[in-house]
Protein backbone atom coordinates (compact mmCIF):
# COMPACT_ATOMS: atom_id res chain seq x y z
CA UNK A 1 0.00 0.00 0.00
CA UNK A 2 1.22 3.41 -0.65
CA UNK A 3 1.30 6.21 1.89
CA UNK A 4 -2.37 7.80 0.62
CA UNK A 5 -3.74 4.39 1.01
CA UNK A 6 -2.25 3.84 4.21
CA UNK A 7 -3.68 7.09 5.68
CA UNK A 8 -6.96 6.50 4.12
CA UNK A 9 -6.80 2.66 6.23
CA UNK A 10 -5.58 4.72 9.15
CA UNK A 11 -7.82 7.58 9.26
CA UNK A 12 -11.06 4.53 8.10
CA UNK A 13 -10.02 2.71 11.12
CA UNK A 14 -9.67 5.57 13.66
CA UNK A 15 -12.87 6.94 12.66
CA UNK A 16 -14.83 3.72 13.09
CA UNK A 17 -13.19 2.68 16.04
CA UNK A 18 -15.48 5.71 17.25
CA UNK A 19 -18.34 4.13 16.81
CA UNK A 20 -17.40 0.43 17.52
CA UNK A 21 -13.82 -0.04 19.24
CA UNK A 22 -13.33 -3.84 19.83
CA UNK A 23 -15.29 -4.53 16.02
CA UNK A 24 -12.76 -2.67 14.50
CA UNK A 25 -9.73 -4.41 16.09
CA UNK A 26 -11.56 -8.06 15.71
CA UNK A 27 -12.03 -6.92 12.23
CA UNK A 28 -8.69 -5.88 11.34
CA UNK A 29 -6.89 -8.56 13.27
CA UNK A 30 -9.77 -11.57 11.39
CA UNK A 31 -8.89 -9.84 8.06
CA UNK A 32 -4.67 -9.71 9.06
CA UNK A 33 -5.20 -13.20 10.62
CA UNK A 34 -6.47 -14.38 6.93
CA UNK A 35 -3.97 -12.16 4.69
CA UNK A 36 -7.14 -10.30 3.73
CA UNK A 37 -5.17 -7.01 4.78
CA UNK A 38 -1.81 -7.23 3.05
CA UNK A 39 0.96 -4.75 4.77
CA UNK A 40 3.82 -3.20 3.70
CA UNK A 41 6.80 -4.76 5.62
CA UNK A 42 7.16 -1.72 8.30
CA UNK A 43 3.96 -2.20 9.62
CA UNK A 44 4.38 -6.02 10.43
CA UNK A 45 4.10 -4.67 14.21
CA UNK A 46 0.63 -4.72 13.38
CA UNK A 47 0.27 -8.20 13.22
CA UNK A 48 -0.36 -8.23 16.73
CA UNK A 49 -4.28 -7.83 16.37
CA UNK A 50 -3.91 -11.14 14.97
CA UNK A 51 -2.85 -12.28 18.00
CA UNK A 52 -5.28 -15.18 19.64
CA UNK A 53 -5.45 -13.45 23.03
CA UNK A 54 -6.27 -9.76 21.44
CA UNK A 55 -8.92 -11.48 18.88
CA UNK A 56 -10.38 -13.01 22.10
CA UNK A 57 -10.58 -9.54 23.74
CA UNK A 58 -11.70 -8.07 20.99
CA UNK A 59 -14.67 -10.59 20.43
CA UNK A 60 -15.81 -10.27 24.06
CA UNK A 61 -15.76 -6.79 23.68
CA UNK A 62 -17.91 -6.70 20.39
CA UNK A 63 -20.27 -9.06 21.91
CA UNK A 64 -20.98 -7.00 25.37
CA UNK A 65 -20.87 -3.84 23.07
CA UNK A 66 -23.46 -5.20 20.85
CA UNK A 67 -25.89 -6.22 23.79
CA UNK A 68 -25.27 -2.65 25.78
CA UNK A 69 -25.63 -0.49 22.73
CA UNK A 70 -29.02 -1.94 22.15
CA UNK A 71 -30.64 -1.32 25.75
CA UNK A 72 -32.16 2.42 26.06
CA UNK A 73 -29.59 4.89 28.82
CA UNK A 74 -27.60 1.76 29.23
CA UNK A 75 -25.93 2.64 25.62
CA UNK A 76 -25.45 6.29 26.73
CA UNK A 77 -23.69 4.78 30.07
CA UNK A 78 -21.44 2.57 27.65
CA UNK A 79 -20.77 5.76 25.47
CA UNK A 80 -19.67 7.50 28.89
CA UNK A 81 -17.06 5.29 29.65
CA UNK A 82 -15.60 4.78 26.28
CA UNK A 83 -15.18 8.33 26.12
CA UNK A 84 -11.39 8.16 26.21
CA UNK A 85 -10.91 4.64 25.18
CA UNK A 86 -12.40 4.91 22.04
CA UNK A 87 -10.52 8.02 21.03
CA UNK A 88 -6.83 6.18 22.59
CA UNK A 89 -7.45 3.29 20.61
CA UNK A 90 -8.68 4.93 17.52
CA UNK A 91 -5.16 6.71 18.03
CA UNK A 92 -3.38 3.70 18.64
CA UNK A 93 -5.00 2.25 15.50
CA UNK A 94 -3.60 4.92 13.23
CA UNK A 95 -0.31 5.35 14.92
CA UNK A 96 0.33 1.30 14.45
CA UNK A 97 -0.14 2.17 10.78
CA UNK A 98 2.32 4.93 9.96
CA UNK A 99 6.22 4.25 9.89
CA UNK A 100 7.82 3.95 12.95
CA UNK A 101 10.97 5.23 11.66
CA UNK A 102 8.93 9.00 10.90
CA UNK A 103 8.13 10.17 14.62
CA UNK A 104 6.92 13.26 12.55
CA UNK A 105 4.25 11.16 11.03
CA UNK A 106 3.72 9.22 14.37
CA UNK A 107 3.01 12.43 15.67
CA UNK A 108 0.26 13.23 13.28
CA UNK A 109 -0.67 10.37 13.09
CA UNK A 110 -1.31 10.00 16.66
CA UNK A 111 -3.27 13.56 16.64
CA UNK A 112 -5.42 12.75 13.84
CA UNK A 113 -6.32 8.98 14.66
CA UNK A 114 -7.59 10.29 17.76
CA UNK A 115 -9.29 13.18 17.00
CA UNK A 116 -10.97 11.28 14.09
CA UNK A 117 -12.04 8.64 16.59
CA UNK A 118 -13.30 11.45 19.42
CA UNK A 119 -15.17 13.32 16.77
CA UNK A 120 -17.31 9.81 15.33
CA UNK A 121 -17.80 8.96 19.60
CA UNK A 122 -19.13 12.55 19.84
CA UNK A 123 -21.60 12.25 16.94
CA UNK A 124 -22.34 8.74 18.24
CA UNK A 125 -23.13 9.43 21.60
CA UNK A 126 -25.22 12.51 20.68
CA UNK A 127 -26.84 10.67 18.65
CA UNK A 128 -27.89 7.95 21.03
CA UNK A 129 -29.19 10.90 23.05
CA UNK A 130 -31.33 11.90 20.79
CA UNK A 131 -32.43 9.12 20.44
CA UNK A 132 -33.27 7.69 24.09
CA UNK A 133 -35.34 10.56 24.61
CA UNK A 134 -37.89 9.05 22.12
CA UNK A 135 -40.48 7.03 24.25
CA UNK A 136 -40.93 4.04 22.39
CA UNK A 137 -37.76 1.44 22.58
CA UNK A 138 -37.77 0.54 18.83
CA UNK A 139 -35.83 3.19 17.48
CA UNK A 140 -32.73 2.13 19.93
CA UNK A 141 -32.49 -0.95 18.62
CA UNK A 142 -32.97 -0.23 14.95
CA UNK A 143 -30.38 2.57 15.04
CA UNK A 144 -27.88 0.34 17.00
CA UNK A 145 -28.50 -2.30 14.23
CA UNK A 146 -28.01 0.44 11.69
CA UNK A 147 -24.41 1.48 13.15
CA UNK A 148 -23.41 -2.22 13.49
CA UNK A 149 -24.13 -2.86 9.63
CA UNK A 150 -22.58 0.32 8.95
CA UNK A 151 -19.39 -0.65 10.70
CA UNK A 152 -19.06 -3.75 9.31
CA UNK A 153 -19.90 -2.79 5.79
CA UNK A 154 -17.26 0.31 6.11
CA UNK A 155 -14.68 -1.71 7.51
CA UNK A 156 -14.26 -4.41 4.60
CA UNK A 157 -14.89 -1.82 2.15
CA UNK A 158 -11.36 -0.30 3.41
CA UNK A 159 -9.51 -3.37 4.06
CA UNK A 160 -11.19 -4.96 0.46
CA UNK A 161 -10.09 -1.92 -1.96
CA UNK A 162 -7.58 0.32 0.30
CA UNK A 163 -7.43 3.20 -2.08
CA UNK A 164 -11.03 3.77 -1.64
CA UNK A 165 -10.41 4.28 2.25
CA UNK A 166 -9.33 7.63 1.84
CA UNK A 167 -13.19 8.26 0.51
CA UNK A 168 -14.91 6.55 3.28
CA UNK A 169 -12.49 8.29 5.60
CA UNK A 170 -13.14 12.22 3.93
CA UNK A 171 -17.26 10.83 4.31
CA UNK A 172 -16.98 10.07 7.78
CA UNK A 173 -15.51 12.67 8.70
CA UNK A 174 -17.53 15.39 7.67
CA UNK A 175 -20.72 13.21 8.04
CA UNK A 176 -19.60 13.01 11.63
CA UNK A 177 -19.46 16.66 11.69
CA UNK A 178 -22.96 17.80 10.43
CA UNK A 179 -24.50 15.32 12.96
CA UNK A 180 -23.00 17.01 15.36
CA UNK A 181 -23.84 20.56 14.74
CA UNK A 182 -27.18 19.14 13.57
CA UNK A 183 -28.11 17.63 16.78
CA UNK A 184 -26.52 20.36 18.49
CA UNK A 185 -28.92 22.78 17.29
CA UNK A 186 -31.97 20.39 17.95
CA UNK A 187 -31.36 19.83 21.47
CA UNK A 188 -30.55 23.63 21.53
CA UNK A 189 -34.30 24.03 20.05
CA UNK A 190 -35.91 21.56 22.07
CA UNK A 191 -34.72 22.94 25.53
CA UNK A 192 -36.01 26.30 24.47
CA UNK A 193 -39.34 25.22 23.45
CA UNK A 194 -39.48 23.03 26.67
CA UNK A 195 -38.79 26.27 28.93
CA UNK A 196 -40.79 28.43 27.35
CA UNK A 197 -44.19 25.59 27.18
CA UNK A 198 -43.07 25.08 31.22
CA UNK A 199 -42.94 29.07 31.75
CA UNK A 200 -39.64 29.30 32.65
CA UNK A 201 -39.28 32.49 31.08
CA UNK A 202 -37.65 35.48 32.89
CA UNK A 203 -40.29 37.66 34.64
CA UNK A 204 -41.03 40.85 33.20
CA UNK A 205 -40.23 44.10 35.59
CA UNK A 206 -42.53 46.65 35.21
CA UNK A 207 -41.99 49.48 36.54
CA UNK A 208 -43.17 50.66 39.71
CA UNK A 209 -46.80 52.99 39.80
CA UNK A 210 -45.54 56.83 40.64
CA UNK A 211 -46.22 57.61 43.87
């Protein structure tokens, strides 16, 4: 892989690994584990998702992510706590990628991997938010199931045709964003509209009658 592909795996990866740590690692390490995900010979450190013991990890991981993200405020607990794991391994991901002879690149690496991977979580877990406010418990589950496929679907599209990682990375990212800002404003919208039906308005000072 060249360097663009590699970044575009990297920055894939990192971004992901936002929305579903331990399925990104079991992925990667299945598709290593298989030669699925040829690397160049620098990055052979990276061999150790392949590793039984981390696969194992990883797979209990993705199974008690799957269960928690499905269950209403339990998911929003789970996105709590994975608020700096998720964004330190989505780091780690990327910086396993780069050359380890560059600490330049490690360094940017490093930077971007994680910010890519903080910046899915936060659209994520606002999401989810959203999302357990509605009463009815369907829509937690279907969106859950909708971010699983999604992750799954993303992540062999990368490690099937690297060059087109770079794409899926650039869409990510700036998909991440709008939800964001999106849901930023709603929630922004809905607290105003929830004060002002509840009459928690400021009271009005008239002045006092002349004397």
């Amino acid at each position: 892989m060249g360097i663009v592909e590699i970044l575009g795996v990297a920055g894939s990866l990192s971004l992901l690994a936002g929305w579903r740590l331990y399925l990104t690692i079991l992925a990667t390490g299945v598709a290593m584990h298989f030669g699925w995900l040829p690397l160049p010979e620098h990055l052979a450190a990276l061999q150790v998702l392949a590793n039984p013991w981390v696969l194992g990890v990883a797979a209990v991981g993705t199974i008690a992510e799957f269960l928690a993200d499905k269950i209403a405020w339990v998911d929003s607990a789970w996105d709590t706590v994975h608020s700096i794991i998720r964004p330190l391994g989505g780091a780690l991901l990327a910086l396993a990628l780069v050359d380890a002879s560059d600490p330049a690149w490690q360094v940017i690496a490093f930077l971007l991997g994680g910010g890519g991977a903080l910046l899915s979580h936060g659209a994520k877990a606002t999401t989810r938010a959203v999302v357990n406010v509605s009463p009815e418990p369907v829509s937690n589950a279907v969106v859950s199931t909708g971010e699983d496929v999604a992750t799954g679907g993303l992540l062999a599209l990368a490690i099937a045709f690297p060059p087109f990682a770079i794409v899926i990375a650039i869409l990510l990212a700036a998909g991440a964003a709008m939800v964001i800002v999106a849901l930023r404003r709603l929630l922004r919208n809905v607290k105003a509209t929830l004060r002002k039906a509840m009459g928690d308005e400021p009271p009005r000072t008239d002045p006092l009658p002349p004397t």
